[in-house]
C-alpha atoms as a PDB file:
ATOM      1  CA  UNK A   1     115.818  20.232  49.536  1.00  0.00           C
ATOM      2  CA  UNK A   2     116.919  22.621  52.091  1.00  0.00           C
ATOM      3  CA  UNK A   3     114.193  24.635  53.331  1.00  0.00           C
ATOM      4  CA  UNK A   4     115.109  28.527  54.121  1.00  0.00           C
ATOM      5  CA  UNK A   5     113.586  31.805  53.248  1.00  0.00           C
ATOM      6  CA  UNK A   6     115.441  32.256  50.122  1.00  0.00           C
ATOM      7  CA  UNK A   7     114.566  29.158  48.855  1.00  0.00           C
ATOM      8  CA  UNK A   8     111.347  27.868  47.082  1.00  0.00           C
ATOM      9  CA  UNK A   9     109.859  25.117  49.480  1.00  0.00           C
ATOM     10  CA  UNK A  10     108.353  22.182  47.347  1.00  0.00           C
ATOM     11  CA  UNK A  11     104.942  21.342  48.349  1.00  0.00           C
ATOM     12  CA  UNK A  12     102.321  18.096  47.124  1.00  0.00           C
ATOM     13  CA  UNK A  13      98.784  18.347  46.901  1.00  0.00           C
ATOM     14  CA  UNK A  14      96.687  15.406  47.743  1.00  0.00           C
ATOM     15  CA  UNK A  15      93.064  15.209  46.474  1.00  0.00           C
ATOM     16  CA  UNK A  16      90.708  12.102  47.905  1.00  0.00           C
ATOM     17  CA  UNK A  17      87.636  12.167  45.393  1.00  0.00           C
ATOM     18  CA  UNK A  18      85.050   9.078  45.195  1.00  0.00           C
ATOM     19  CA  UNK A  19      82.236  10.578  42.407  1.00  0.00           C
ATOM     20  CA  UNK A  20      83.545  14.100  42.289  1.00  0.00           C
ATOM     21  CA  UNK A  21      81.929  15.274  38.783  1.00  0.00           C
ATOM     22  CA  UNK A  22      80.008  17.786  39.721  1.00  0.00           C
ATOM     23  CA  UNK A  23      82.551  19.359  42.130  1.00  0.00           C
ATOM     24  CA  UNK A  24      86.526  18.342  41.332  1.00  0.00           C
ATOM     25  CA  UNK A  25      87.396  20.812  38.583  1.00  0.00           C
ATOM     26  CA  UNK A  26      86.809  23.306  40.459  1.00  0.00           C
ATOM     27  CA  UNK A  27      88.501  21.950  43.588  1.00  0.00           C
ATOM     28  CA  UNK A  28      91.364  21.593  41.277  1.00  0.00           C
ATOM     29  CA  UNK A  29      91.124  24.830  39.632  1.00  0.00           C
ATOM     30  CA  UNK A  30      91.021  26.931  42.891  1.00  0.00           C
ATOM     31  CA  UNK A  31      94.736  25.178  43.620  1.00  0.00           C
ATOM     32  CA  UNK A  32      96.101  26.537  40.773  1.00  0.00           C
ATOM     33  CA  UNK A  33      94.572  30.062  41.076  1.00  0.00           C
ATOM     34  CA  UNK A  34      96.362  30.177  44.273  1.00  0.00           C
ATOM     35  CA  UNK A  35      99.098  32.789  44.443  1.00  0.00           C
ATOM     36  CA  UNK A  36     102.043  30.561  46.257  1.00  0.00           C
ATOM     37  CA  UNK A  37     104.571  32.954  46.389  1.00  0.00           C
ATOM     38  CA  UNK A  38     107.878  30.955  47.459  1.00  0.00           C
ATOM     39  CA  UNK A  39     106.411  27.832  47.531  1.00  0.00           C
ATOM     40  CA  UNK A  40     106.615  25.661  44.584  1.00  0.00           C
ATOM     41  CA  UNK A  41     103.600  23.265  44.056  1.00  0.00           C
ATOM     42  CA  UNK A  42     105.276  20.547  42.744  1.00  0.00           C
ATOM     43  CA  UNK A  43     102.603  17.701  41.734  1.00  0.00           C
ATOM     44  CA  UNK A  44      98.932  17.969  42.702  1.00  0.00           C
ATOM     45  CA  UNK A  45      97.799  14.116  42.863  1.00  0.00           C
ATOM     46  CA  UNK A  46      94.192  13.518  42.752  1.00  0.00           C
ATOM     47  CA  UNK A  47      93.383   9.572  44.191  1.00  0.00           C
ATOM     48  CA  UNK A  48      90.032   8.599  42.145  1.00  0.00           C
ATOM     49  CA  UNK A  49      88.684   6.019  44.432  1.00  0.00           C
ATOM     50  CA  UNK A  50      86.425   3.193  42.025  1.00  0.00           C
ATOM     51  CA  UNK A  51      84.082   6.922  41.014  1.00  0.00           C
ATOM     52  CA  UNK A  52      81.729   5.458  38.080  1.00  0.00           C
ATOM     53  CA  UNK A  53      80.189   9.360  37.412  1.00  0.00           C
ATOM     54  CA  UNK A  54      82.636  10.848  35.064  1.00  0.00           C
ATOM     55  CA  UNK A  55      85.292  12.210  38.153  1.00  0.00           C
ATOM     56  CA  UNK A  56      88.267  10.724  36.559  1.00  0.00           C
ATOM     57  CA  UNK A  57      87.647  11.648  32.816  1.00  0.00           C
ATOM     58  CA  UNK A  58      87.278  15.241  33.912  1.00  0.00           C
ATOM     59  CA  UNK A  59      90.577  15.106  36.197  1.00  0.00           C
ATOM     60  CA  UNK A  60      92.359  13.427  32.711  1.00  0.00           C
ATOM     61  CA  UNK A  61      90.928  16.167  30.619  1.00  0.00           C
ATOM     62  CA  UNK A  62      92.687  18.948  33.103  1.00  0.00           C
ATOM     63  CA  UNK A  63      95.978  17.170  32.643  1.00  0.00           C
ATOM     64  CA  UNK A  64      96.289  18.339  29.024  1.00  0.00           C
ATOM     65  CA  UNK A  65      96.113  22.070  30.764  1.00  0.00           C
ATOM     66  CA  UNK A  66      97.907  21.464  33.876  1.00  0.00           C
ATOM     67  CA  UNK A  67     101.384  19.527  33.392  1.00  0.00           C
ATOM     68  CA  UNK A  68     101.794  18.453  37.182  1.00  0.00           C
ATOM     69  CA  UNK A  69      98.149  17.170  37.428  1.00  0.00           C
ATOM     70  CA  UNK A  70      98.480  13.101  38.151  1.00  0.00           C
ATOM     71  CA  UNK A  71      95.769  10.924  38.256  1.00  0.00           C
ATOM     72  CA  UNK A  72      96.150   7.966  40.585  1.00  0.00           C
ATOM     73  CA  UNK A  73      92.972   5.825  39.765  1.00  0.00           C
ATOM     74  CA  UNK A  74      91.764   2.667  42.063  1.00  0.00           C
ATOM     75  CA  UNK A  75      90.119   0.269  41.141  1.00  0.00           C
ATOM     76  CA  UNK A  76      87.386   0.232  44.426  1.00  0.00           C
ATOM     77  CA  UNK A  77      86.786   2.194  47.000  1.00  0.00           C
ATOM     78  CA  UNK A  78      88.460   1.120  50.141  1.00  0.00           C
ATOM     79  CA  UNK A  79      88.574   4.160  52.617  1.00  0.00           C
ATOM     80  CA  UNK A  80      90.038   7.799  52.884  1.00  0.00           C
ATOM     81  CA  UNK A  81      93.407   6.237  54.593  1.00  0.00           C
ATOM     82  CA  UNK A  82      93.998   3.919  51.535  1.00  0.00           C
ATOM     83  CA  UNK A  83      93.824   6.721  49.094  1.00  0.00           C
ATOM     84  CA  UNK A  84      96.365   8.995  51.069  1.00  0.00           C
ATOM     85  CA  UNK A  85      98.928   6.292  51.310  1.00  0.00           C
ATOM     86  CA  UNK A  86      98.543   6.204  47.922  1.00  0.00           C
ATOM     87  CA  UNK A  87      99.182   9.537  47.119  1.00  0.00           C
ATOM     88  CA  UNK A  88     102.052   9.810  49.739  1.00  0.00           C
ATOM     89  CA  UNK A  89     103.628   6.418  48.090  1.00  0.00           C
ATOM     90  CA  UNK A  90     103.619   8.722  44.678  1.00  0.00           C
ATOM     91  CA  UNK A  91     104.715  11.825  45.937  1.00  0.00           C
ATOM     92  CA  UNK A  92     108.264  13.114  45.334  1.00  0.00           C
ATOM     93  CA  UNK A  93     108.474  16.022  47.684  1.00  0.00           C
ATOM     94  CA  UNK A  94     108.464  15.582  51.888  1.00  0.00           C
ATOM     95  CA  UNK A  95     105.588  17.983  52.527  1.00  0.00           C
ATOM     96  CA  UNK A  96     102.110  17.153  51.618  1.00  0.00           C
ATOM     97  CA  UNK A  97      98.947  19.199  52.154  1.00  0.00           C
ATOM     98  CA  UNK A  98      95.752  17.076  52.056  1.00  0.00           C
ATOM     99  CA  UNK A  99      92.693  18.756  50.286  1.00  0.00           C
ATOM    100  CA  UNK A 100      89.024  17.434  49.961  1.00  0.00           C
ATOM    101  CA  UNK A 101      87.583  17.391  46.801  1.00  0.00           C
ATOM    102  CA  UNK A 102      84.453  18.914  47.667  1.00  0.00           C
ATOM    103  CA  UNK A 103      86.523  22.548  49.281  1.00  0.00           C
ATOM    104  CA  UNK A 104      87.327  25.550  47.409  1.00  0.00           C
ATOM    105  CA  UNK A 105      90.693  28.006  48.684  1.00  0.00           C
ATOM    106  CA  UNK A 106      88.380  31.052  50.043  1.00  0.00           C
ATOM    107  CA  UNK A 107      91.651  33.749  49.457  1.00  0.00           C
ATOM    108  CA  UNK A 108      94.191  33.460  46.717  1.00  0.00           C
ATOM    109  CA  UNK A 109      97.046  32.890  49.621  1.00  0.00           C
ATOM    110  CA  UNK A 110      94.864  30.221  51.841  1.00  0.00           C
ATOM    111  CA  UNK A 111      97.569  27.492  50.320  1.00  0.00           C
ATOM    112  CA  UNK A 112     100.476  29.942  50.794  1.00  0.00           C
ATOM    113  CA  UNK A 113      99.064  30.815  54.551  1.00  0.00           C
ATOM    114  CA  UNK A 114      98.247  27.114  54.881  1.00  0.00           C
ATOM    115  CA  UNK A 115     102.417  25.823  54.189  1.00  0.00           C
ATOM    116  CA  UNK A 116     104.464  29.267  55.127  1.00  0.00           C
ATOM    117  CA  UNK A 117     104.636  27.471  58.736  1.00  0.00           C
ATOM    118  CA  UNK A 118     107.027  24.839  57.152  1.00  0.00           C
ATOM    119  CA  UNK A 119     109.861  27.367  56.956  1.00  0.00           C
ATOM    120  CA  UNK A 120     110.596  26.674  60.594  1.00  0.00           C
ATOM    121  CA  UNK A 121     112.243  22.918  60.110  1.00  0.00           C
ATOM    122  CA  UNK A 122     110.352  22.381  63.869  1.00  0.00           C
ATOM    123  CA  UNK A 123     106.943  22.477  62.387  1.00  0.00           C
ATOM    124  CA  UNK A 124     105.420  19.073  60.928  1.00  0.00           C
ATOM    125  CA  UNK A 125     101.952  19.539  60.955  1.00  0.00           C
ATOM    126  CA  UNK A 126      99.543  22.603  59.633  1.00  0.00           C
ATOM    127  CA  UNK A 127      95.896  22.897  59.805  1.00  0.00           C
ATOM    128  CA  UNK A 128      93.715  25.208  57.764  1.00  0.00           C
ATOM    129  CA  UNK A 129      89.996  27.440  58.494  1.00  0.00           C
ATOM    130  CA  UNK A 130      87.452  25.572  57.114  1.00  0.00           C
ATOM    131  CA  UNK A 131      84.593  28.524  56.545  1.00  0.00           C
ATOM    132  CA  UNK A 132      80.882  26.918  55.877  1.00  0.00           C
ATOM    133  CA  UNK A 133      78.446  28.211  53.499  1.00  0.00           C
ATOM    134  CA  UNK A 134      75.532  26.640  54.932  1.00  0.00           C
ATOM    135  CA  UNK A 135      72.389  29.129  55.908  1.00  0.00           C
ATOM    136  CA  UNK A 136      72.874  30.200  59.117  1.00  0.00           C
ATOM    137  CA  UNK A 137      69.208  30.330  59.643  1.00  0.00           C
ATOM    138  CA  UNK A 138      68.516  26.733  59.446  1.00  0.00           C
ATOM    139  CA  UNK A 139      69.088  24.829  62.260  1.00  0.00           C
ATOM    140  CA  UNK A 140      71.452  22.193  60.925  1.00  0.00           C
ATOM    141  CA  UNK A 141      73.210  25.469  58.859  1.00  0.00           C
ATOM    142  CA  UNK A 142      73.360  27.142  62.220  1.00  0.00           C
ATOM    143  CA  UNK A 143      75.103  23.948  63.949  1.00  0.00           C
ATOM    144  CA  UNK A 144      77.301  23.706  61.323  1.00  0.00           C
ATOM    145  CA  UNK A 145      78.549  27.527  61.767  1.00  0.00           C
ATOM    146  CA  UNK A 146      78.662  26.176  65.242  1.00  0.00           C
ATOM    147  CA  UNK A 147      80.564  22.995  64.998  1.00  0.00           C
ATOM    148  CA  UNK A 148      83.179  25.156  62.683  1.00  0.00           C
ATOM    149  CA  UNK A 149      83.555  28.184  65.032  1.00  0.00           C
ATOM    150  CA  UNK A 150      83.889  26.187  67.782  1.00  0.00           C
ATOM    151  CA  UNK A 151      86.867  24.340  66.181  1.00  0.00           C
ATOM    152  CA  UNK A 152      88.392  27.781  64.825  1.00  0.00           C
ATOM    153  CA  UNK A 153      88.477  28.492  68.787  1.00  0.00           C
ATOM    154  CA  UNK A 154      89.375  25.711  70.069  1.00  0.00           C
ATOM    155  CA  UNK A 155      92.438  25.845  67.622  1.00  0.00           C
ATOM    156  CA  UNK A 156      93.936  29.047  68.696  1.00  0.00           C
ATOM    157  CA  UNK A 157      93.651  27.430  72.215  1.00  0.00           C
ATOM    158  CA  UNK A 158      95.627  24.097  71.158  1.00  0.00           C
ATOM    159  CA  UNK A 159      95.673  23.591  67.471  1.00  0.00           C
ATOM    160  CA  UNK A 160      92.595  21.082  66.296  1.00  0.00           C
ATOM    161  CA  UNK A 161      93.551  19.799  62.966  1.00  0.00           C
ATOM    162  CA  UNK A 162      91.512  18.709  60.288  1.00  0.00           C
ATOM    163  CA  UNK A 163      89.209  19.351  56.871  1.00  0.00           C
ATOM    164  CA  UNK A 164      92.740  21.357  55.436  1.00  0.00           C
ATOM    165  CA  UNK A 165      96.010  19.874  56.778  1.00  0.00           C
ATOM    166  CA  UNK A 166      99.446  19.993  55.675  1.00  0.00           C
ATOM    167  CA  UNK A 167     102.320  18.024  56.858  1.00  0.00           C
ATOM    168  CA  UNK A 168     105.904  16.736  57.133  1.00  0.00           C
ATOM    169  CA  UNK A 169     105.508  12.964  55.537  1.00  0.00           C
ATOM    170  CA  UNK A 170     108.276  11.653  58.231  1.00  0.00           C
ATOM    171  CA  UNK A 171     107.439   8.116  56.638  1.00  0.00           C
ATOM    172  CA  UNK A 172     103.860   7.590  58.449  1.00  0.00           C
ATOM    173  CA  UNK A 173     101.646   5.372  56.566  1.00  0.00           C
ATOM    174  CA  UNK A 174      98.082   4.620  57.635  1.00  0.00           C
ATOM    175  CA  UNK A 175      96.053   1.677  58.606  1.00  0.00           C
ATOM    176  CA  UNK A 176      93.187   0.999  56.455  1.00  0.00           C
ATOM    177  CA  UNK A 177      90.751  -0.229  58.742  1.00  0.00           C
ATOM    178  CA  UNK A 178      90.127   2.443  60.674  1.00  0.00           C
ATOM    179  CA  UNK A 179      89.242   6.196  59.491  1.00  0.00           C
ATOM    180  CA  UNK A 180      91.426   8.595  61.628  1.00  0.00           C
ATOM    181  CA  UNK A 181      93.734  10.270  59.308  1.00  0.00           C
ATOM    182  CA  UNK A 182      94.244  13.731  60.762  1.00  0.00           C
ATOM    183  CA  UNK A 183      95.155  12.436  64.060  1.00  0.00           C
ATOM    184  CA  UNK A 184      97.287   9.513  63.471  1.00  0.00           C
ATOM    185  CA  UNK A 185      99.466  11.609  61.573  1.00  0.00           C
ATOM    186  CA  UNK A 186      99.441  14.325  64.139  1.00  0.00           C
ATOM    187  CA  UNK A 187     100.667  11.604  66.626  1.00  0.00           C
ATOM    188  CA  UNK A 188     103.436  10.038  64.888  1.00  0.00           C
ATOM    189  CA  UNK A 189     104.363  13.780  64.015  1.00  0.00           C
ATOM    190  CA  UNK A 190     104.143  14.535  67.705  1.00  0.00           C
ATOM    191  CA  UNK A 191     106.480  11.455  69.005  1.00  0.00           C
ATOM    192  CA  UNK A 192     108.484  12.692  66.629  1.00  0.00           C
ATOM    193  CA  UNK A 193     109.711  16.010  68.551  1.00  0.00           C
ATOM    194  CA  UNK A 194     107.924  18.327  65.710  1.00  0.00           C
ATOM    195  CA  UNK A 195     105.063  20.588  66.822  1.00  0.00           C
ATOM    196  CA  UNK A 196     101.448  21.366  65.315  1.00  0.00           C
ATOM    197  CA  UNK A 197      99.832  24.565  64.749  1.00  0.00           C
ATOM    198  CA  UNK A 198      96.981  26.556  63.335  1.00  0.00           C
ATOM    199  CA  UNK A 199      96.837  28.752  60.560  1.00  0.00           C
ATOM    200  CA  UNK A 200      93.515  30.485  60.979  1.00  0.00           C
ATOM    201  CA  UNK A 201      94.126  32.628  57.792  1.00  0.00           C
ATOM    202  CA  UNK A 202      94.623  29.227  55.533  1.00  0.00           C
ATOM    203  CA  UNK A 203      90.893  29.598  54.493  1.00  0.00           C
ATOM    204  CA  UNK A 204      88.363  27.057  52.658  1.00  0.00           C
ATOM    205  CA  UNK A 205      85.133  27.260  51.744  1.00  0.00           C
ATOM    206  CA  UNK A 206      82.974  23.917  52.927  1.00  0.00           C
ATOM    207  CA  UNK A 207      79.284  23.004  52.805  1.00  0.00           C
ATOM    208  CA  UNK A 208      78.454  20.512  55.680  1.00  0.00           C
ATOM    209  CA  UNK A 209      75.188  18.738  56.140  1.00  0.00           C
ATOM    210  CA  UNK A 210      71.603  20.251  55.396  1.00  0.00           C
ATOM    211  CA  UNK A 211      69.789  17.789  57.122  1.00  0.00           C
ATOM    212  CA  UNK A 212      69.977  16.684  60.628  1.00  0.00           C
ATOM    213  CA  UNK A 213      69.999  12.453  59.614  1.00  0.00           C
ATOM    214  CA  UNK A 214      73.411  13.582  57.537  1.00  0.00           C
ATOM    215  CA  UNK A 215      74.930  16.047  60.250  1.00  0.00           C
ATOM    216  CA  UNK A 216      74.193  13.159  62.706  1.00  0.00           C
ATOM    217  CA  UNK A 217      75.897  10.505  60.434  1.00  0.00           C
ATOM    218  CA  UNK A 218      78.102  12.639  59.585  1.00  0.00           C
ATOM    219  CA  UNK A 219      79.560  13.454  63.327  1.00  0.00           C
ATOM    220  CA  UNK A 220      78.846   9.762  64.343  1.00  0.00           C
ATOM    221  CA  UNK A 221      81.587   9.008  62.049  1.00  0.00           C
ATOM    222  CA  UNK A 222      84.199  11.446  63.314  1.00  0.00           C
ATOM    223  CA  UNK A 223      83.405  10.584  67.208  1.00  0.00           C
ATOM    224  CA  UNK A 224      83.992   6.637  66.153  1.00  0.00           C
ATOM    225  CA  UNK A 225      87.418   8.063  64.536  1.00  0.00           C
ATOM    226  CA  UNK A 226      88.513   9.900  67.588  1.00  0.00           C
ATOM    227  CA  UNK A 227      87.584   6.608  70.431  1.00  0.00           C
ATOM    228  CA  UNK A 228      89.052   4.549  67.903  1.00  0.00           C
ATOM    229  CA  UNK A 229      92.330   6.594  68.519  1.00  0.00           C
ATOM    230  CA  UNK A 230      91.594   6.807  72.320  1.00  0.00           C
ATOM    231  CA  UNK A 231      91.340   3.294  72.893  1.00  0.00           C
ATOM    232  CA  UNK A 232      93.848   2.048  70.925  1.00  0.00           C
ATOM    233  CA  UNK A 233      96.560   4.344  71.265  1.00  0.00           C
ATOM    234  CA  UNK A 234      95.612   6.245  74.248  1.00  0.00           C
ATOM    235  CA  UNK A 235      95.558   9.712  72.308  1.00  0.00           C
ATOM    236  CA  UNK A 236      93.556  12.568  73.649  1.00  0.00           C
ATOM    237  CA  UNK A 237      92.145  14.682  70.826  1.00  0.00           C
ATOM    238  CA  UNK A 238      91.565  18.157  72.294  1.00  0.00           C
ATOM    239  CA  UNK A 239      87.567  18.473  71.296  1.00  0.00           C
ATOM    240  CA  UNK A 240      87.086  16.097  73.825  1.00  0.00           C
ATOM    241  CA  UNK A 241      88.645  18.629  76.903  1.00  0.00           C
ATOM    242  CA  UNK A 242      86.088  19.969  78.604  1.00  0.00           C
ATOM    243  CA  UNK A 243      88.270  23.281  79.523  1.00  0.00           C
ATOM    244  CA  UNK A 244      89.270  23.947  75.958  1.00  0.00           C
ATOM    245  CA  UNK A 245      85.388  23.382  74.719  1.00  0.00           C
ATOM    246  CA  UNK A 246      84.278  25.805  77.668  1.00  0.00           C
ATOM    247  CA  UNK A 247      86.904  28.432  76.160  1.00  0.00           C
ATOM    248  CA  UNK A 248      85.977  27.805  72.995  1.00  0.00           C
ATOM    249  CA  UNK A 249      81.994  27.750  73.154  1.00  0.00           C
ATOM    250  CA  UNK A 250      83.234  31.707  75.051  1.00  0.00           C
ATOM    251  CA  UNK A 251      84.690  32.653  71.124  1.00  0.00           C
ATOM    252  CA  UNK A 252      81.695  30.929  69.669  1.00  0.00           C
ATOM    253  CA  UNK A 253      79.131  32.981  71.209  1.00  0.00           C
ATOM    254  CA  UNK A 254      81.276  35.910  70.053  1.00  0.00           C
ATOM    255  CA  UNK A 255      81.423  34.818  66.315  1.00  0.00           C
ATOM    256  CA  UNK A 256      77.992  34.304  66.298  1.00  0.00           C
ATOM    257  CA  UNK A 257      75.826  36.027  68.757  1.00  0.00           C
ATOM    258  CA  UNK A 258      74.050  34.680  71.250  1.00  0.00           C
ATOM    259  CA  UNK A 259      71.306  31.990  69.799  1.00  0.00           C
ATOM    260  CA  UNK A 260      70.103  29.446  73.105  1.00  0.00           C
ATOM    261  CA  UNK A 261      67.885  27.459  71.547  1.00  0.00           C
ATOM    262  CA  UNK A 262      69.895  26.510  68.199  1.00  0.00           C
ATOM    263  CA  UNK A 263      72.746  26.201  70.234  1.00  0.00           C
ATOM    264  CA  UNK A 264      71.314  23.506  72.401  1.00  0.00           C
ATOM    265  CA  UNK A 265      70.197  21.969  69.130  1.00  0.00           C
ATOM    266  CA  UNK A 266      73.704  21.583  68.141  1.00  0.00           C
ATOM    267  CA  UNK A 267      74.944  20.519  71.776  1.00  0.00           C
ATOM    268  CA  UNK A 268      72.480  17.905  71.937  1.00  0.00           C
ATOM    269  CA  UNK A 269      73.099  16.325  68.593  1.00  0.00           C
ATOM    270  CA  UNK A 270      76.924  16.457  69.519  1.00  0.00           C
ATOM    271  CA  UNK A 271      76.751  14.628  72.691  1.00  0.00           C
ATOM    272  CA  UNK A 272      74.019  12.163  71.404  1.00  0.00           C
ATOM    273  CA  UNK A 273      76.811  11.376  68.513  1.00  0.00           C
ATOM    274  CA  UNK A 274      79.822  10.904  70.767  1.00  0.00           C
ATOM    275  CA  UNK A 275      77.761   8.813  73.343  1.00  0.00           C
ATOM    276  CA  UNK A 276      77.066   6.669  70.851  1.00  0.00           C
ATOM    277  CA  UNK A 277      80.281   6.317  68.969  1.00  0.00           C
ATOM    278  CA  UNK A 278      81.851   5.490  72.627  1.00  0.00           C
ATOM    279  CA  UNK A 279      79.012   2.534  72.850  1.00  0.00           C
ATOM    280  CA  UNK A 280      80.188   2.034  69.155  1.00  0.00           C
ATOM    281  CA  UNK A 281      83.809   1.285  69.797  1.00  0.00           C
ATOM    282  CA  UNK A 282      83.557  -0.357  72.938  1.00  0.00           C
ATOM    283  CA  UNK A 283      81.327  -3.205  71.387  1.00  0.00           C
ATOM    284  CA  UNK A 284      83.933  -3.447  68.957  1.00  0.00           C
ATOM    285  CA  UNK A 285      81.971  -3.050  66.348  1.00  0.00           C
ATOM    286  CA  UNK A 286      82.852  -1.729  62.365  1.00  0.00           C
ATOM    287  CA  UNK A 287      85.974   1.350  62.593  1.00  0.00           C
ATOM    288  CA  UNK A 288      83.754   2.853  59.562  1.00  0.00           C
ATOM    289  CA  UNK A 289      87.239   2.770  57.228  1.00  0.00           C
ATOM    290  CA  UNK A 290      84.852   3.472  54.041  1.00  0.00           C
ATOM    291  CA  UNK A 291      81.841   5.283  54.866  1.00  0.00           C
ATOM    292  CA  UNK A 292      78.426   5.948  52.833  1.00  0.00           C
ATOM    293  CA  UNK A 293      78.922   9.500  51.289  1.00  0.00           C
ATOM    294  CA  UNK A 294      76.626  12.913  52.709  1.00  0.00           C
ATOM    295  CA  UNK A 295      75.389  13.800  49.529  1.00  0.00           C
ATOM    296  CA  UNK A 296      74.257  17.243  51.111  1.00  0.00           C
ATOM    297  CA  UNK A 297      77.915  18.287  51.989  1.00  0.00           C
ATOM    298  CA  UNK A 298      78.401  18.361  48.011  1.00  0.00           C
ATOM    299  CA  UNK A 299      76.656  21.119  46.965  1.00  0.00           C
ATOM    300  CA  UNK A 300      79.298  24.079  47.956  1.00  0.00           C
END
């Protein structure tokens, strides 16, 4: 379709969910509280990857209420990037916005804020405000605000993309034996001529890691993603620039006050993570395409 400002811009929702129970209806309910203005949600397809705890029977039971619902169910689990080509092989609309099924939409116009971008035929890639719920006062809570405000800043430097993402499907399909979704698609959107941004109004609500073993593993995973793109396609992500961290540690401290010793905390466990993901990669060892789930980033 042609895509103007007096026309209603189709959209698809992708949901990745491996044993969801306790957490996709309402992931799937928050989409369709969403007030989307010009934007038509065309299908919302949720990929049930092998889940054995009820996930898919509750996602069947919400078709009967929502008509565009689809369930896409596979067999086994084999990785994050197999489930979104699956959803984007379904799909019958060109622009796609990717939504975990452990996030809620924080504002009834986060979707609307998250795809209004699209209107300009130059854009092909979006990315959301992820907003965590963890208790500040913890130490892993407090890196988590951290990790999250630092990304907010660092995106209104040079847009960081990730957790909520929306984006032109130009025909990109991923490989499954690695784990870097966000940023492979950002790259083949990129040598494409179309440009990235950030919509820090596009709002989610996320619960990351409550202990420091998940936080770490759950990090690890991410800095194995972002070598794996480095070395094999020579792709800078821009967490990794020390001038745009410096800038964006300046907006951190601003969001959150001034806390040294949780703050070193966080630093620490970040750099211990990447330095061992780049050890990681260069051995050659296991891209981490299916990974073993952080059951304390499900209780949002």
């Amino acid at each position: 379709m042609t895509e103007s400002s007096t026309d209603k811009m189709d959209i698809a929702i992708g949901i990745c969910a491996y044993n969801e129970a306790q957490n996709i209806e309402r992931c799937i309910r928050s989409i369709y509280d969403q007030d989307t203005r010009d934007v038509n949600v065309k299908e919302v397809l949720v990929v049930s990857s092998g889940s054995t705890d009820g996930t898919d029977e509750i996602v069947r039971s919400l078709m009967t209420e929502y008509d565009n619902l689809i369930l896409l169910p596979q067999e086994k689990r084999e990785g994050k990037n197999s489930a979104i080509n699956c959803y984007l092989d379904h799909k019958t609309c060109n622009i796609v916005a990717m939504y975990n099924a452990d996030n809620v939409f924080m504002t009834r116009d986060s979707l609307y804020k998250l795809v209004e971008p699209f209107f300009d035929q130059q854009v092909g890639m979006v990315g959301g405000h992820p907003v965590p719920t963890n208790d500040k006062e913890s130490k892993v809570g407090f890196a988590t605000h951290m990790l999250w405000s630092m990304h907010h800043n660092l995106a209104l430097i040079y847009p960081k993309i990730g957790e909520l993402v929306a984006f032109r499907d130009i025909g990109t399909r991923l490989p499954t034996d690695m784990q870097s979704d966000e940023d492979l698609i950002r790259m083949r959107l990129e040598q494409a001529g179309y440009k990235c941004v950030y919509a820090p109004e596009a709002t989610i609500l996320n619960h990351g890691p409550d202990t420091e073993e998940d936080f770490y593993k759950q990090r690890l995973r991410v800095n194995i993603g972002e070598c794996t793109m480095k070395q094999m396609h020579d792709y800078d992500i821009p967490s990794w620039n020390r001038k745009y961290v410096v800038k964006a540690m300046m907006g951190t401290v601003h969001d959150l006050g001034f806390h040294p010793f949780k703050m070193l905390y966080a630093v620490r466990l970040e750099l211990k993570s990447r330095k061992e993901a780049e050890e990681h990669v260069k051995r050659g060892e296991d891209r981490m395409s299916v990974w073993e789930p952080i059951k304390t980033t499900k209780k949002l």
